[in-house]
Protein backbone atom coordinates (compact mmCIF):
# COMPACT_ATOMS: atom_id res chain seq x y z
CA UNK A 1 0.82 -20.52 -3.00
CA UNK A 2 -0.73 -17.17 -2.85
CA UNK A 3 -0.82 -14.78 -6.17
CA UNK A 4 -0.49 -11.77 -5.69
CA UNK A 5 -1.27 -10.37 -9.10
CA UNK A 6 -3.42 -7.28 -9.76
CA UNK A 7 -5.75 -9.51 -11.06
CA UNK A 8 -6.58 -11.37 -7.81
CA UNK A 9 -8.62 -9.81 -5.05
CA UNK A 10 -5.25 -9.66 -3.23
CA UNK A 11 -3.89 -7.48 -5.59
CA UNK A 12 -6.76 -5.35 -6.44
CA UNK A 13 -7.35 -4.34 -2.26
CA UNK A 14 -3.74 -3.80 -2.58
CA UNK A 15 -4.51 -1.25 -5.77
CA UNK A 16 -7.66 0.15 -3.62
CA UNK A 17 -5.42 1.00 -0.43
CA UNK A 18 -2.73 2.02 -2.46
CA UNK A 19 -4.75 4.85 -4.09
CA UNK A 20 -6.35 5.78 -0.54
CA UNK A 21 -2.83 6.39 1.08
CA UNK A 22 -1.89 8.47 -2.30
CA UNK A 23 -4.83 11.19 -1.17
CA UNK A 24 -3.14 11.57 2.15
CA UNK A 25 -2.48 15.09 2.25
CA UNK A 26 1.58 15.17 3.11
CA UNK A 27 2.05 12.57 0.99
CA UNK A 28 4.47 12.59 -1.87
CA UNK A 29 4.63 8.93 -2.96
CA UNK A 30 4.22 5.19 -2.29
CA UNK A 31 7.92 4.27 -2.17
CA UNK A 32 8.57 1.47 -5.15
CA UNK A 33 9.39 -1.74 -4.94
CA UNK A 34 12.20 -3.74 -6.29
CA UNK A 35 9.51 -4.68 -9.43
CA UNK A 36 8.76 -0.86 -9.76
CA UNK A 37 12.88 -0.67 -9.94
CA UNK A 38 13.41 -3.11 -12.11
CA UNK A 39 10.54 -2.57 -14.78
CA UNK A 40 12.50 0.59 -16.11
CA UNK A 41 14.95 -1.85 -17.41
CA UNK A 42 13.04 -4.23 -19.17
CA UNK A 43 12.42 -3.60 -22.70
CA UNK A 44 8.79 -2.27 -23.41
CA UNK A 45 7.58 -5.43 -25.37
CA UNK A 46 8.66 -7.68 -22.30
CA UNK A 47 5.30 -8.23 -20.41
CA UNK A 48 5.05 -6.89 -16.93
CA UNK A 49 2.90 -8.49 -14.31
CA UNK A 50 1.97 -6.18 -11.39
CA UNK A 51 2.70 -7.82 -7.84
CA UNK A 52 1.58 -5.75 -4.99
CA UNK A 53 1.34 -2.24 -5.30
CA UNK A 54 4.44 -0.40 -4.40
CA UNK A 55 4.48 0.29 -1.04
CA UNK A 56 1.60 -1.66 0.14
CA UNK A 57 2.03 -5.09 1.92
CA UNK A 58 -1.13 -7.23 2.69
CA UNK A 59 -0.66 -10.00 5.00
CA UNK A 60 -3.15 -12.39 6.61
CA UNK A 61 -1.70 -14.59 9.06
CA UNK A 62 -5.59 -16.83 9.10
CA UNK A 63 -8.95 -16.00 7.63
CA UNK A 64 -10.17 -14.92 10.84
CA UNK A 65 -7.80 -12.87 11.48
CA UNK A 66 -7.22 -8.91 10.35
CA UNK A 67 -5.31 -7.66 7.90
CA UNK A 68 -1.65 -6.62 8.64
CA UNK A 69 -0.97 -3.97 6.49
CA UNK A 70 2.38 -2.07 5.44
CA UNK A 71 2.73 1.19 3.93
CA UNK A 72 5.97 2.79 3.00
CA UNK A 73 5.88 6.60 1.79
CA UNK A 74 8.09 8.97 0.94
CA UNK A 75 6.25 12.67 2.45
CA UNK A 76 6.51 16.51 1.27
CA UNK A 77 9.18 18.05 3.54
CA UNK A 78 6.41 20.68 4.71
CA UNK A 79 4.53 18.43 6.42
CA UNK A 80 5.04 17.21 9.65
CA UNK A 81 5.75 13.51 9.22
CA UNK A 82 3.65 11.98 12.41
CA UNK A 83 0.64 13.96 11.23
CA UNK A 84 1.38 12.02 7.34
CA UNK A 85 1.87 8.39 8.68
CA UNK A 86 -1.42 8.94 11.20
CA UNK A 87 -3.34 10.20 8.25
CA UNK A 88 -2.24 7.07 6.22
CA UNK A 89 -2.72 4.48 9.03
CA UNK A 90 -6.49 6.48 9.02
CA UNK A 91 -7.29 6.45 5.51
CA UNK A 92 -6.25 2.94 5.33
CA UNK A 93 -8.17 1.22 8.34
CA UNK A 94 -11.29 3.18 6.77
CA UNK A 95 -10.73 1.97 2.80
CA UNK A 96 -10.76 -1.58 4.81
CA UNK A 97 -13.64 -0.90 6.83
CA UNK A 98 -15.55 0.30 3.64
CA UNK A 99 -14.23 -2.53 1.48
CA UNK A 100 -14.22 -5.48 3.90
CA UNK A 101 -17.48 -4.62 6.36
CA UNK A 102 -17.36 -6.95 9.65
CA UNK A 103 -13.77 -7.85 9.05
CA UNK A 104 -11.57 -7.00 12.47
CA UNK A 105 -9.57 -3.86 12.46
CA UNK A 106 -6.40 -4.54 10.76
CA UNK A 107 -2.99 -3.74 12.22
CA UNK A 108 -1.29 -0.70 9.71
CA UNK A 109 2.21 0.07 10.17
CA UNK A 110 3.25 3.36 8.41
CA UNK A 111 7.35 4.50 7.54
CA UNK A 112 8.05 7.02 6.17
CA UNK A 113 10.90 6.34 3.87
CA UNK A 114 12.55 9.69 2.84
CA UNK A 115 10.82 13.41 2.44
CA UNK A 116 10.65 15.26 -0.91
């Protein structure tokens, strides 16, 4: 069973590329998950454990293998959305390349979920 936790190296590349796609000029937000939904409701004592980061998927099918990576956004209305999800898909295949050195390029899919 994988754990996906903040606290694993799963969930901390997770953190890493979720801050990269955040820089993206164009880019408004990393759409939330159904956690991210959810925590609002639950009482501030209740503990919260973070699963991946909202909007980021990490998937690796072998240990060979690259990275298949999701990203879900919502973009600023100004910009033109292709030019946002191709500056995301680039800012993410280099945060890999700097953080995982050697590893194959990993396949990033990019949607763009709603505009702001």
């Amino acid at each position: 069973m994988n754990d996906h936790t903040s606290n694993t190296p799963y969930g901390r590349l997770a953190a890493e590329l979720a801050t990269s796609v955040t820089e993206v000029p164009g880019v408004a937000f990393l759409r939330p998950g159904l956690t991210d939904r959810l925590r609002t409701a639950l009482p501030r004592s209740a503990p919260y454990s973070a699963g991946t980061a909202a909007g980021v998927r990490l998937t690796r099918p072998d240990a060979e293998g690259p990275w298949h990576v999701e990203i879900h956004v919502v973009a600023l209305r100004q910009a033109r959305t292709v030019d946002v999800a191709r500056g995301v898909r680039d800012a993410v295949g280099h945060r890999l390349g700097v953080l995982a050195p050697g590893e194959p390029r990993p396949r990033v899919t990019v949607t763009v979920t709603g505009l702001l």
